[in-house]
C-alpha atoms as a PDB file:
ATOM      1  CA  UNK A   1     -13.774   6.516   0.158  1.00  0.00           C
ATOM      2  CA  UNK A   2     -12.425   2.955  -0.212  1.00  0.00           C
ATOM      3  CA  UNK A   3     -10.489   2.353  -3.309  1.00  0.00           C
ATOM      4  CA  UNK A   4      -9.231  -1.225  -4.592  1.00  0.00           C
ATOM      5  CA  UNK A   5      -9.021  -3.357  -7.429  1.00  0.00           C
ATOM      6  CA  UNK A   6     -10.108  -6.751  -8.388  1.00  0.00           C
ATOM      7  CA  UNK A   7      -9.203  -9.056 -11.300  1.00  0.00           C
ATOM      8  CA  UNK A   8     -11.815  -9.530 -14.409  1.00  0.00           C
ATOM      9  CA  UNK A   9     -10.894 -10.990 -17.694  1.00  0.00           C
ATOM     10  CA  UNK A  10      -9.670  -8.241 -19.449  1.00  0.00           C
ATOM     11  CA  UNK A  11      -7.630  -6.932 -16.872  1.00  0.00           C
ATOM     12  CA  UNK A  12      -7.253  -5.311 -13.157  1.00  0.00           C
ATOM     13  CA  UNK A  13     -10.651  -3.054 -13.076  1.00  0.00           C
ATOM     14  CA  UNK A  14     -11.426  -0.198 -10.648  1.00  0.00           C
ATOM     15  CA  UNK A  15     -13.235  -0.539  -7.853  1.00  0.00           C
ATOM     16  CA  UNK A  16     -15.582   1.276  -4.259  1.00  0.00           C
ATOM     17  CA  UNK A  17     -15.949  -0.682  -1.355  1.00  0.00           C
ATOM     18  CA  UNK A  18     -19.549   0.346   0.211  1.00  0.00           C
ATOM     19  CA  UNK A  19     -21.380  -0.951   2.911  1.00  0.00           C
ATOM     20  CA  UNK A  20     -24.317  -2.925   0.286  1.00  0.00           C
ATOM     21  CA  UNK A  21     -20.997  -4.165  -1.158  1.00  0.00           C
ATOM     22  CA  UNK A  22     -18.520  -3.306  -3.971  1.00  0.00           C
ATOM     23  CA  UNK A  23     -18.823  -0.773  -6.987  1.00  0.00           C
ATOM     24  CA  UNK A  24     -17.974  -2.020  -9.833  1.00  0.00           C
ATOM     25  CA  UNK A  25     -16.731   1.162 -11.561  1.00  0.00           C
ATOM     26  CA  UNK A  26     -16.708   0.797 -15.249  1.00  0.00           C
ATOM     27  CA  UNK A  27     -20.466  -1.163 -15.006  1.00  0.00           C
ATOM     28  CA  UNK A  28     -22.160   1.206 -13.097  1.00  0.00           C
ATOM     29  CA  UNK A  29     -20.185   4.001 -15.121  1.00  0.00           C
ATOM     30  CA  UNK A  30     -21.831   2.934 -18.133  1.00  0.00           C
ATOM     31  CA  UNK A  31     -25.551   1.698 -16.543  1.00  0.00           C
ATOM     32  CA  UNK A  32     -25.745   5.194 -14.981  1.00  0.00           C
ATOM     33  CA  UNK A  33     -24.161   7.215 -17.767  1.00  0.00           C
ATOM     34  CA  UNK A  34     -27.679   9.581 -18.558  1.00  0.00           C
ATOM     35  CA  UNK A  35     -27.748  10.551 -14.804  1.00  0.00           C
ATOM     36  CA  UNK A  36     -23.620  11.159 -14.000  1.00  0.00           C
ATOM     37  CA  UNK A  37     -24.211  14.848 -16.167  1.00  0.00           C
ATOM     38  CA  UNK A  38     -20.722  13.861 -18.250  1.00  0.00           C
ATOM     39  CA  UNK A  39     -18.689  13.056 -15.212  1.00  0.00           C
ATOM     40  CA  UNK A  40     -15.392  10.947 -15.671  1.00  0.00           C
ATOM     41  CA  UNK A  41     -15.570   7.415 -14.613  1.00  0.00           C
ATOM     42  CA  UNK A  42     -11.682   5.986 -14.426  1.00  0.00           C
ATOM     43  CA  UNK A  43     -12.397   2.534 -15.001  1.00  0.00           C
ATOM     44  CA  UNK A  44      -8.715   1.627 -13.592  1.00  0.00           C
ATOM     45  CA  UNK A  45      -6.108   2.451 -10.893  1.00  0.00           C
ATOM     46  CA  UNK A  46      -3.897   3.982 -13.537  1.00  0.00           C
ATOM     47  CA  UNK A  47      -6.674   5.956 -15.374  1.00  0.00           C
ATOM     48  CA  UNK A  48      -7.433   7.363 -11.840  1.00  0.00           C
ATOM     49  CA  UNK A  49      -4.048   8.576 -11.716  1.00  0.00           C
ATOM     50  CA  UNK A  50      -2.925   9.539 -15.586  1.00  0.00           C
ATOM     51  CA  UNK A  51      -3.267  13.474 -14.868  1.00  0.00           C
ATOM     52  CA  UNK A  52      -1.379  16.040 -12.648  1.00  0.00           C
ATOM     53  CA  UNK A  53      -3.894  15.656 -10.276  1.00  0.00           C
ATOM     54  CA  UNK A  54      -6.208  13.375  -9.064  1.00  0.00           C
ATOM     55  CA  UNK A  55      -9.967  14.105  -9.336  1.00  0.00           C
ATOM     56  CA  UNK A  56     -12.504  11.818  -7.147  1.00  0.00           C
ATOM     57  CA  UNK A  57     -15.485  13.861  -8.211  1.00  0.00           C
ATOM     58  CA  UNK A  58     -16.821  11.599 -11.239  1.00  0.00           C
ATOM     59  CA  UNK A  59     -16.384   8.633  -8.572  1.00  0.00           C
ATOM     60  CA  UNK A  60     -18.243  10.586  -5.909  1.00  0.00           C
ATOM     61  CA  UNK A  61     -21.311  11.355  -8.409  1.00  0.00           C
ATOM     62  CA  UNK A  62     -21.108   7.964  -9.211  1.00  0.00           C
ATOM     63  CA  UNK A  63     -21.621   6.828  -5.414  1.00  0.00           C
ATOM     64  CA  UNK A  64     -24.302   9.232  -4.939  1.00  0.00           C
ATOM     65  CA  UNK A  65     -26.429   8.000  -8.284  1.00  0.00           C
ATOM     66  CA  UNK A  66     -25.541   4.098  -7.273  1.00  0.00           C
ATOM     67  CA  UNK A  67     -27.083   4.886  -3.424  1.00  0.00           C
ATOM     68  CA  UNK A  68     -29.780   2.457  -3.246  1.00  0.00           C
ATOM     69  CA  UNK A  69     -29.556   0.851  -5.935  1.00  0.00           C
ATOM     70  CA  UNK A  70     -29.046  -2.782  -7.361  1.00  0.00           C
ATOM     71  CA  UNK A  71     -27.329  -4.144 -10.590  1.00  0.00           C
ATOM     72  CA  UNK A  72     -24.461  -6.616 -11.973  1.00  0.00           C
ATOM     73  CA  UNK A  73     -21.830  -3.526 -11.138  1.00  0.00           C
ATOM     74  CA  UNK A  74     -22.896  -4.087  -7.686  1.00  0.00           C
ATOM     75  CA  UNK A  75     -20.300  -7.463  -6.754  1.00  0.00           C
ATOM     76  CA  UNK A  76     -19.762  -9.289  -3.679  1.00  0.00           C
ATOM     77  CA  UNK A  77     -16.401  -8.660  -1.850  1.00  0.00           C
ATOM     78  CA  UNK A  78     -15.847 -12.204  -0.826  1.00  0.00           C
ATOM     79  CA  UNK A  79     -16.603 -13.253  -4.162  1.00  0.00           C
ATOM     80  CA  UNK A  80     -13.464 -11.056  -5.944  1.00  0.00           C
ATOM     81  CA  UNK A  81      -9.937 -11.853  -6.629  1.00  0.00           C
ATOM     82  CA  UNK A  82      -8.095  -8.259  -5.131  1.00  0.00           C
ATOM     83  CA  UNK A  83      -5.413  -7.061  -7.089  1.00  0.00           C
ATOM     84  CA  UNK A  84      -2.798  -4.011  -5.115  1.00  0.00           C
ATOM     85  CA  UNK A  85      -4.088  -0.992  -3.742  1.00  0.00           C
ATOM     86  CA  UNK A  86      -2.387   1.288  -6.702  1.00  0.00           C
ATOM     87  CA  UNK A  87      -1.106   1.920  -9.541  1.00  0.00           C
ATOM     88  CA  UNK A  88       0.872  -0.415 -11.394  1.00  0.00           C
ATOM     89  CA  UNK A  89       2.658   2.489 -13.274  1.00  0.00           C
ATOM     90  CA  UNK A  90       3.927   4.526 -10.456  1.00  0.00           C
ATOM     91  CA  UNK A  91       7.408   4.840  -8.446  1.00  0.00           C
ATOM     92  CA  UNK A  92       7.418   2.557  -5.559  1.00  0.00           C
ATOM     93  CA  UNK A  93       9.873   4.470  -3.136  1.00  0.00           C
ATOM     94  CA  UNK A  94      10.549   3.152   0.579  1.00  0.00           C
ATOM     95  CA  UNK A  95      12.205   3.744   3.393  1.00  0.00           C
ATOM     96  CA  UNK A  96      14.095   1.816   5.746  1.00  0.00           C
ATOM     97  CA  UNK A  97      15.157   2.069   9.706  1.00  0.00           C
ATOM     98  CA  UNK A  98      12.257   4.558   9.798  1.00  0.00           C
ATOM     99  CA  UNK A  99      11.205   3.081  13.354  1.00  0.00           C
ATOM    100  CA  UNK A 100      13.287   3.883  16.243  1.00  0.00           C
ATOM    101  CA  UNK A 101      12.428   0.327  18.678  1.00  0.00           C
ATOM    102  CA  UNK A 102      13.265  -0.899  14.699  1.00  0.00           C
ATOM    103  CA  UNK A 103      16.450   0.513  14.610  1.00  0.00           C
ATOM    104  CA  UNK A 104      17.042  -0.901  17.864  1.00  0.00           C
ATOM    105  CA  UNK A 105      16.480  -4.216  17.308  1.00  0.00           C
ATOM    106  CA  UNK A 106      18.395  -4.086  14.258  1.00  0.00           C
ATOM    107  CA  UNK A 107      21.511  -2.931  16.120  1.00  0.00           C
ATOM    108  CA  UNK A 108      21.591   0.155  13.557  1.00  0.00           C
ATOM    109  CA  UNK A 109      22.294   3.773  14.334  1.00  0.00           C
ATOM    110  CA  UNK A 110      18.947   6.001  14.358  1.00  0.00           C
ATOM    111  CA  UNK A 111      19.410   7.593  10.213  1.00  0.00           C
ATOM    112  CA  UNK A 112      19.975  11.379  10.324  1.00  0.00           C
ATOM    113  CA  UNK A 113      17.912  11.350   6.714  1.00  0.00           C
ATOM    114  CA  UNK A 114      15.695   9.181   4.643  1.00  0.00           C
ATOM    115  CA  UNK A 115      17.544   5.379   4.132  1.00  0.00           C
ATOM    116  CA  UNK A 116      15.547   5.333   0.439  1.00  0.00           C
ATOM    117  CA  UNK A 117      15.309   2.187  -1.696  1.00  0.00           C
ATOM    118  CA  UNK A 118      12.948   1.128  -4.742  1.00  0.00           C
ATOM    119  CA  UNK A 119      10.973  -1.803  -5.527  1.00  0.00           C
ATOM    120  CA  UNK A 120       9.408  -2.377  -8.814  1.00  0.00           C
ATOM    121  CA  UNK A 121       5.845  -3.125 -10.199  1.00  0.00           C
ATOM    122  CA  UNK A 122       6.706  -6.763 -10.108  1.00  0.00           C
ATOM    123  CA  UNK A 123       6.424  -6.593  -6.438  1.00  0.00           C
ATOM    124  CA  UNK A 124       2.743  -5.858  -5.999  1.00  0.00           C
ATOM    125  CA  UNK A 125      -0.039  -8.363  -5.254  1.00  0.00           C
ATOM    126  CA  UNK A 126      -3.325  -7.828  -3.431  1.00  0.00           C
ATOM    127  CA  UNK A 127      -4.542  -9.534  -0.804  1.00  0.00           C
ATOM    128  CA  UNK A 128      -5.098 -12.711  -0.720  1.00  0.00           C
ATOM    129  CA  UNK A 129      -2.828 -13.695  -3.146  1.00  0.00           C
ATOM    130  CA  UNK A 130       0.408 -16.032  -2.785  1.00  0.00           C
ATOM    131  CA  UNK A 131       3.683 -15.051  -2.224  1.00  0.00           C
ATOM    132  CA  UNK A 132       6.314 -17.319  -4.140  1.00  0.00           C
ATOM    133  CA  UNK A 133       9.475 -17.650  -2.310  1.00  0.00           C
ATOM    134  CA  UNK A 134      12.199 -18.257  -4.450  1.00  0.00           C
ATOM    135  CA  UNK A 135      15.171 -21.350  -3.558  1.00  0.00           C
ATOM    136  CA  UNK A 136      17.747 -17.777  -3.791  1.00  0.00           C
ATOM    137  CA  UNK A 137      16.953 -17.001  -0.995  1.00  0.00           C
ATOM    138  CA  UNK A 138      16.390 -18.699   2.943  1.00  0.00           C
ATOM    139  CA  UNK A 139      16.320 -15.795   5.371  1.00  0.00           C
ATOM    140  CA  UNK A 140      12.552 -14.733   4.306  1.00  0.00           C
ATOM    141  CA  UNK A 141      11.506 -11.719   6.898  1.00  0.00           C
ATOM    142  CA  UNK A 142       8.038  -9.671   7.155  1.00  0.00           C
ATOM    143  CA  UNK A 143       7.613  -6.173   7.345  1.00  0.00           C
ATOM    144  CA  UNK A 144       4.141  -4.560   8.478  1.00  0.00           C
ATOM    145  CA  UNK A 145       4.250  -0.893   6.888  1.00  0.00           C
ATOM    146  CA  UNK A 146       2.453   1.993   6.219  1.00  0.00           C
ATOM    147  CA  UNK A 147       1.777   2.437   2.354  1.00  0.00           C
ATOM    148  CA  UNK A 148       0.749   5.536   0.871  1.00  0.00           C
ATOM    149  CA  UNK A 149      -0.028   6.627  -2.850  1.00  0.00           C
ATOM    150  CA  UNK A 150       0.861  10.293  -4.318  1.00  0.00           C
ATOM    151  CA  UNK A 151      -2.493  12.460  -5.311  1.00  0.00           C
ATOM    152  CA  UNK A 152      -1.066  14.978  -7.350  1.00  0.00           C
ATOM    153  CA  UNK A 153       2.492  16.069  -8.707  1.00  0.00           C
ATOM    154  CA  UNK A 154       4.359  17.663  -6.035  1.00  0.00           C
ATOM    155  CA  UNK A 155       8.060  19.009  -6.515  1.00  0.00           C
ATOM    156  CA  UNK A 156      10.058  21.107  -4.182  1.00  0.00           C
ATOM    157  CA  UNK A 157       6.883  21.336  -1.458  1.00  0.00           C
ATOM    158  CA  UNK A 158       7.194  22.207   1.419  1.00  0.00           C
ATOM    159  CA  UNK A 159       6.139  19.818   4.679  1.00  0.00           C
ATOM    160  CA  UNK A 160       3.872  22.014   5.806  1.00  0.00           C
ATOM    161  CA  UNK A 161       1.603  21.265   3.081  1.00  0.00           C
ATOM    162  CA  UNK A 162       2.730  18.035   2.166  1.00  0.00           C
ATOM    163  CA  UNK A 163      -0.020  15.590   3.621  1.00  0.00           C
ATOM    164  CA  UNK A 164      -2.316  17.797   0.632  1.00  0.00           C
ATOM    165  CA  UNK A 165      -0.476  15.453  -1.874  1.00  0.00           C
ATOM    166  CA  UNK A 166      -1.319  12.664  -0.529  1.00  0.00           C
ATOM    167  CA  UNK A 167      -4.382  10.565  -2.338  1.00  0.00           C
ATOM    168  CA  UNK A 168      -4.740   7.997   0.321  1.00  0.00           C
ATOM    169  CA  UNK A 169      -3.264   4.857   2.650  1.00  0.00           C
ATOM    170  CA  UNK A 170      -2.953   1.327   3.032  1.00  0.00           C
ATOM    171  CA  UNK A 171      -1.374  -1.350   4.393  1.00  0.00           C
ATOM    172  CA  UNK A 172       2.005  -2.235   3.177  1.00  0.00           C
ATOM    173  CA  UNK A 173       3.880  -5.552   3.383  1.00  0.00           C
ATOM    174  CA  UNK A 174       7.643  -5.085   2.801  1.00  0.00           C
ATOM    175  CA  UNK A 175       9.031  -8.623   2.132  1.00  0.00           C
ATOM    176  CA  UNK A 176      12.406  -8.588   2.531  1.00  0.00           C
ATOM    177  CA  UNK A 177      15.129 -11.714   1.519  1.00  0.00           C
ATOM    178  CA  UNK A 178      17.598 -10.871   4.583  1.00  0.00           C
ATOM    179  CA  UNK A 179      20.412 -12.873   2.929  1.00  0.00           C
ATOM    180  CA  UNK A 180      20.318 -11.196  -0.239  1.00  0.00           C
ATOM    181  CA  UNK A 181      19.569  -7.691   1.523  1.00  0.00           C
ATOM    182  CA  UNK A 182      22.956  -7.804   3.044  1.00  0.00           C
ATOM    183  CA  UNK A 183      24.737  -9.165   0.479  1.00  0.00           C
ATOM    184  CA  UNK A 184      26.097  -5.366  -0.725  1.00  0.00           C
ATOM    185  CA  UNK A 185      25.634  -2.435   1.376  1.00  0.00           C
ATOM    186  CA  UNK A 186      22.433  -1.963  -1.399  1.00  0.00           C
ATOM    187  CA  UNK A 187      19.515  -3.392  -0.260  1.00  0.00           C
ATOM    188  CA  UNK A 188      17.698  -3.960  -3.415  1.00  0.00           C
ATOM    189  CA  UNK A 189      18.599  -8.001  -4.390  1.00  0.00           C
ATOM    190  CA  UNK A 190      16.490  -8.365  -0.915  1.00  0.00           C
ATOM    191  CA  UNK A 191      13.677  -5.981  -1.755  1.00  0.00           C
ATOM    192  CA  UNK A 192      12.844  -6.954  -5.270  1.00  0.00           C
ATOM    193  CA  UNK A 193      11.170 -10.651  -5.861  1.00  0.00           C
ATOM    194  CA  UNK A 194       7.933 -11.176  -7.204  1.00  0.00           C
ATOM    195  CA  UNK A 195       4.810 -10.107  -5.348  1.00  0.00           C
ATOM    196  CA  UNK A 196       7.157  -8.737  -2.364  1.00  0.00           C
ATOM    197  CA  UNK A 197       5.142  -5.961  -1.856  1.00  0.00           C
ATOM    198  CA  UNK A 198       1.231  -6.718  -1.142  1.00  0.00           C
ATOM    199  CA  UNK A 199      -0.512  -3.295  -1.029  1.00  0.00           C
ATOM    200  CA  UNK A 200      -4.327  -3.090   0.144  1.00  0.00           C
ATOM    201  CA  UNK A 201      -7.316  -4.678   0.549  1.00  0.00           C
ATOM    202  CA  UNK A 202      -8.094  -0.893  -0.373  1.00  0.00           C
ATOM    203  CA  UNK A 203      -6.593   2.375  -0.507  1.00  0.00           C
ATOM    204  CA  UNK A 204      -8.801   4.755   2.350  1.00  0.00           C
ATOM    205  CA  UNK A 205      -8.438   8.176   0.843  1.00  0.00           C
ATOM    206  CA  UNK A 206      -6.895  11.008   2.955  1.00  0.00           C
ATOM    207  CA  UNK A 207      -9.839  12.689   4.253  1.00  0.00           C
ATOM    208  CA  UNK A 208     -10.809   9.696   6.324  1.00  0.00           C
ATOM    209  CA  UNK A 209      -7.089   9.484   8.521  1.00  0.00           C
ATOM    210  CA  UNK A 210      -7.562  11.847  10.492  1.00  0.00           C
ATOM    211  CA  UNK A 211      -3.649  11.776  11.163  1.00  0.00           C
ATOM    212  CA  UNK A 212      -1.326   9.248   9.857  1.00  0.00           C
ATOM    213  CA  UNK A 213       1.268   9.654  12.753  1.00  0.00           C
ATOM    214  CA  UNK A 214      -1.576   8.387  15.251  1.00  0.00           C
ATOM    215  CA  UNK A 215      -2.674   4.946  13.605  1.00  0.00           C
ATOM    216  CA  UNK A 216      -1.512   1.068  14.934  1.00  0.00           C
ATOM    217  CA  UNK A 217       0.046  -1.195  12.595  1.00  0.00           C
ATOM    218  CA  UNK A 218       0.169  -4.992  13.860  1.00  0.00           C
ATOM    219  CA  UNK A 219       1.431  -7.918  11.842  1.00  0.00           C
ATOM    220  CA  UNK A 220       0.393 -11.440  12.953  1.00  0.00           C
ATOM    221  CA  UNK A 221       2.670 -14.853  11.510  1.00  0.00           C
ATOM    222  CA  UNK A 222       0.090 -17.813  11.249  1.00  0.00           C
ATOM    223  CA  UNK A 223      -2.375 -15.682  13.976  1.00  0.00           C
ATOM    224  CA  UNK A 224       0.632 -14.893  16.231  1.00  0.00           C
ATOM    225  CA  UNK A 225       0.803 -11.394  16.961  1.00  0.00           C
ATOM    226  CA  UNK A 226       4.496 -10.258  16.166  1.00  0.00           C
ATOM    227  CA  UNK A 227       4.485  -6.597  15.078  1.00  0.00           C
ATOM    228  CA  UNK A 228       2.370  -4.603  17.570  1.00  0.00           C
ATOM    229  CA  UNK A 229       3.332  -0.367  17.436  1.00  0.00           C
ATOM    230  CA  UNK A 230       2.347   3.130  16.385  1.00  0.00           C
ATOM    231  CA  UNK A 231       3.209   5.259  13.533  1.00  0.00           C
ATOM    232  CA  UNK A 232       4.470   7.284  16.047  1.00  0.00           C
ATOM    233  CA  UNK A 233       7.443   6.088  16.131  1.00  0.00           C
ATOM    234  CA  UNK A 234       8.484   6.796  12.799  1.00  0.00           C
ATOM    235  CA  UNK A 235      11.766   9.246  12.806  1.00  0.00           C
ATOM    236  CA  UNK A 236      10.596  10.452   9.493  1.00  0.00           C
ATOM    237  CA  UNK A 237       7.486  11.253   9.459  1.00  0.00           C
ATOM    238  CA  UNK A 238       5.011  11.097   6.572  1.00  0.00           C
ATOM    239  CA  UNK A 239       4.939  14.707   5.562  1.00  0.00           C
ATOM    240  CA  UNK A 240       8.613  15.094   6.012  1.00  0.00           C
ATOM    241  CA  UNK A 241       9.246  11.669   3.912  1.00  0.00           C
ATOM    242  CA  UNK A 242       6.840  13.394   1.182  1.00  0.00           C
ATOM    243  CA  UNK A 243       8.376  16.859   1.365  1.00  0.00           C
ATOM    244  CA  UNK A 244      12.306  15.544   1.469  1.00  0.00           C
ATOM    245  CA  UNK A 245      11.612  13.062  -1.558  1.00  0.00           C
ATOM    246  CA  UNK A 246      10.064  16.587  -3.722  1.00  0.00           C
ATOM    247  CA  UNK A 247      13.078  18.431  -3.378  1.00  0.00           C
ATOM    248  CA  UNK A 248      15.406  15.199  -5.541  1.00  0.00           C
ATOM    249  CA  UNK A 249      12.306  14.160  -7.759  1.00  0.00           C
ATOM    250  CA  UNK A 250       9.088  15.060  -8.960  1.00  0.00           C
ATOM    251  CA  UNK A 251       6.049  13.191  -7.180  1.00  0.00           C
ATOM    252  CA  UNK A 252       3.718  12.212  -9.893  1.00  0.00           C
ATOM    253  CA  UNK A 253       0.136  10.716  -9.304  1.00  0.00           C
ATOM    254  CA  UNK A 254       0.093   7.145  -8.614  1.00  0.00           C
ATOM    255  CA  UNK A 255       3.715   7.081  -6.814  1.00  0.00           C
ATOM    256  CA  UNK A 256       3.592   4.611  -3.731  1.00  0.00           C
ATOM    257  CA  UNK A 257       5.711   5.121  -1.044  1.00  0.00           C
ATOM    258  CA  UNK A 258       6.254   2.821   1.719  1.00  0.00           C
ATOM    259  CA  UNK A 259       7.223   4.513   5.222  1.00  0.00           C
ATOM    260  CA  UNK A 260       8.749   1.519   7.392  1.00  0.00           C
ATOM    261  CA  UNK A 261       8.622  -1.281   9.380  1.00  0.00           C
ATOM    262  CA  UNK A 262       8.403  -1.208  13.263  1.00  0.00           C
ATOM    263  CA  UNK A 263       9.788  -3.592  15.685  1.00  0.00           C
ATOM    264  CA  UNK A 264       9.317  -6.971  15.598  1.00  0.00           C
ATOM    265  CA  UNK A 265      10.823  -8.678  12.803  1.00  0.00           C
ATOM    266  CA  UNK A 266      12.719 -11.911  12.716  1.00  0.00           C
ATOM    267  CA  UNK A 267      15.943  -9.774  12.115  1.00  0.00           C
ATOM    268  CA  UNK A 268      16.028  -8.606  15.650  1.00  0.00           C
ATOM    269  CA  UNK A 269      14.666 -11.740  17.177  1.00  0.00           C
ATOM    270  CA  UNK A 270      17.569 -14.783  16.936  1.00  0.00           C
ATOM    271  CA  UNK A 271      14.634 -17.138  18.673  1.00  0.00           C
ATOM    272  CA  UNK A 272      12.275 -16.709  15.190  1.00  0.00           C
ATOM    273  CA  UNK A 273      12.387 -19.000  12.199  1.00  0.00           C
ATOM    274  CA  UNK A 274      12.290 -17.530   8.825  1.00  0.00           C
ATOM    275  CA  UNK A 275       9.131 -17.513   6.497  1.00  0.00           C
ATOM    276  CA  UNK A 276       8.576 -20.422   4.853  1.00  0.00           C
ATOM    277  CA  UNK A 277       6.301 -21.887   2.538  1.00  0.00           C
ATOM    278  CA  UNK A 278       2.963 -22.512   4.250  1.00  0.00           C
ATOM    279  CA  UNK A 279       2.815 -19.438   6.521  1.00  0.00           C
ATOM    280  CA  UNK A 280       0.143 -16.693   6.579  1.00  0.00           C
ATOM    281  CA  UNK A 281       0.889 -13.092   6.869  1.00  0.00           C
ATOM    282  CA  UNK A 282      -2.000 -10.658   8.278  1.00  0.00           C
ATOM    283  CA  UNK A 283      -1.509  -6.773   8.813  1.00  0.00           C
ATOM    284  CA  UNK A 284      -3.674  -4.157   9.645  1.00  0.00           C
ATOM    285  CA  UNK A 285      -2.539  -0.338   9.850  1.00  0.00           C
ATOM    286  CA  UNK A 286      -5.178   1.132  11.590  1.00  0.00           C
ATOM    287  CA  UNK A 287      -8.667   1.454   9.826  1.00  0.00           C
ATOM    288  CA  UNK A 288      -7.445   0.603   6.637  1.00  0.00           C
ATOM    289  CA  UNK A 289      -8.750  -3.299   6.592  1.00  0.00           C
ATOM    290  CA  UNK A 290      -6.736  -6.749   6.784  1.00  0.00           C
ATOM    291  CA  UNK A 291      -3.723  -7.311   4.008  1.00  0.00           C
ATOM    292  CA  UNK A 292      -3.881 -11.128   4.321  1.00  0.00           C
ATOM    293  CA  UNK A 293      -1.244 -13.099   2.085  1.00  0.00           C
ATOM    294  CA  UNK A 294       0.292 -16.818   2.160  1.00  0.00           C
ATOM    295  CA  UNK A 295       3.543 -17.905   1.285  1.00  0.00           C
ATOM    296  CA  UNK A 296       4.522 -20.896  -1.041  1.00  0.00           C
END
């Protein structure tokens, strides 16, 4: 299943990407109420996510009664405004130097745990949206990354089960303000600007990566190609990141955490410019779409 969200009047509503186009959750929730047998239709991100755990079975009996058919709830991708991938009420946890050719490049030993750092809800955007750089700031740097958003409250698991907690991935685009980043020995001035965080176009739920340590993640700058690896790289993997970060805090539903950058960013290349104004950021993480986002 394809999760996102799109903008509406009254707020950021729920959405399923299908083939005939997408779902408008809370319409077709209410058009098809008689025949969904008193199934629960989450008309948001965060209603998805309010419990202990989350349950896709009112949106799966809601895909299955829609099949075929034709109404408003049934919108035209092209034709929405996306909002991020997740819930706007969750942690956003990430991790840094979690690429060894990364590490590399950034003339930084390889971490012998987690580097951790937060971001806030101000961060996220969908795609499609602008990204407003701020005059604070020059040394503007991409990050292509592997996002991922918590299923159900997990505390003290162990990594053997921990990919069960996870509801889903997407891409992730780490902006990063290099000059600010460095500025203390804590990153977080760098991390935290407005819409620094793009998350989507959708969030694929688990069951359709088949393994997240086997999936490409590319970035291209204005269609140049300048991120091009595997999440196989990653020192930390995504159960391990999942299962270390349960044993300090409990994992709640809706939690995003964001697993990395590979090689390739303007940090370890003196020959790049810095983002400016003007340029357009694509990723793509495997199957999970095109993140698409320009800068101003």
């Amino acid at each position: 299943m394809r999760l996102l969200t799109f903008h509406t009047p009254t707020g950021l509503q729920l959405g399923i990407k299908t083939e005939r186009g997408i779902i408008d959750v809370a319409r077709a929730g209410i058009a098809f109420q008689a025949k969904l047998d008193g199934a629960h239709i989450p008309a948001t991100f965060e209603e998805l996510c309010s419990g202990s755990e989350v349950d896709l079975s009112g949106l799966h009996s809601l895909m299955a009664v829609t099949n075929g058919q034709q109404g408003d709830w049934l919108l035209v991708e092209e034709q929405l405004q996306f909002g991020p991938s997740a819930s706007r009420y969750g942690k956003i946890i990430c991790v840094g130097l979690n690429y060894r050719k990364h590490a590399a490049e950034s003339n930084m030993a390889i971490p012998e745990s987690p580097v951790l750092f937060p971001k806030y809800s101000n961060a996220l955007a969908g795609t499609g949206e602008d990204i407003p750089l701020s005059p604070n700031a020059t040394q503007y740097d991409y990050e292509a990354e592997l996002a991922l958003v918590i299923g159900k409250r997990a505390q003290g698991i162990e990594q053997a089960e921990a990919l069960d907690y996870v509801l889903g991935y997407a891409n992730g685009h780490d902006l990063s303000a290099r000059d600010l980043q460095f500025r203390t020995p804590q990153w977080m001035l760098g991390k935290i600007q407005d819409k620094f965080l793009p998350i989507g176009p959708y969030l694929v739920t688990a069951d359709e990566v088949t393994d997240p340590q086997n999936l490409s993640i590319k970035l291209w700058l204005n269609g140049e190609i300048r991120q091009n690896s595997n999440t196989a790289d990653m020192i930390f993997n995504v159960a391990y990141i999942v299962s270390y970060l349960s044993q300090y805090l409990t994992l709640e539903p809706g939690d995003i955490i964001i697993t990395g950058t590979p090689e390739g960013v303007i940090l370890g290349h003196p020959e790049y410019s810095w983002l400016k104004a003007g340029d357009t950021v694509t990723i793509e993480v495997g199957n999970l779409g095109e993140l698409t986002n320009k800068l101003s």
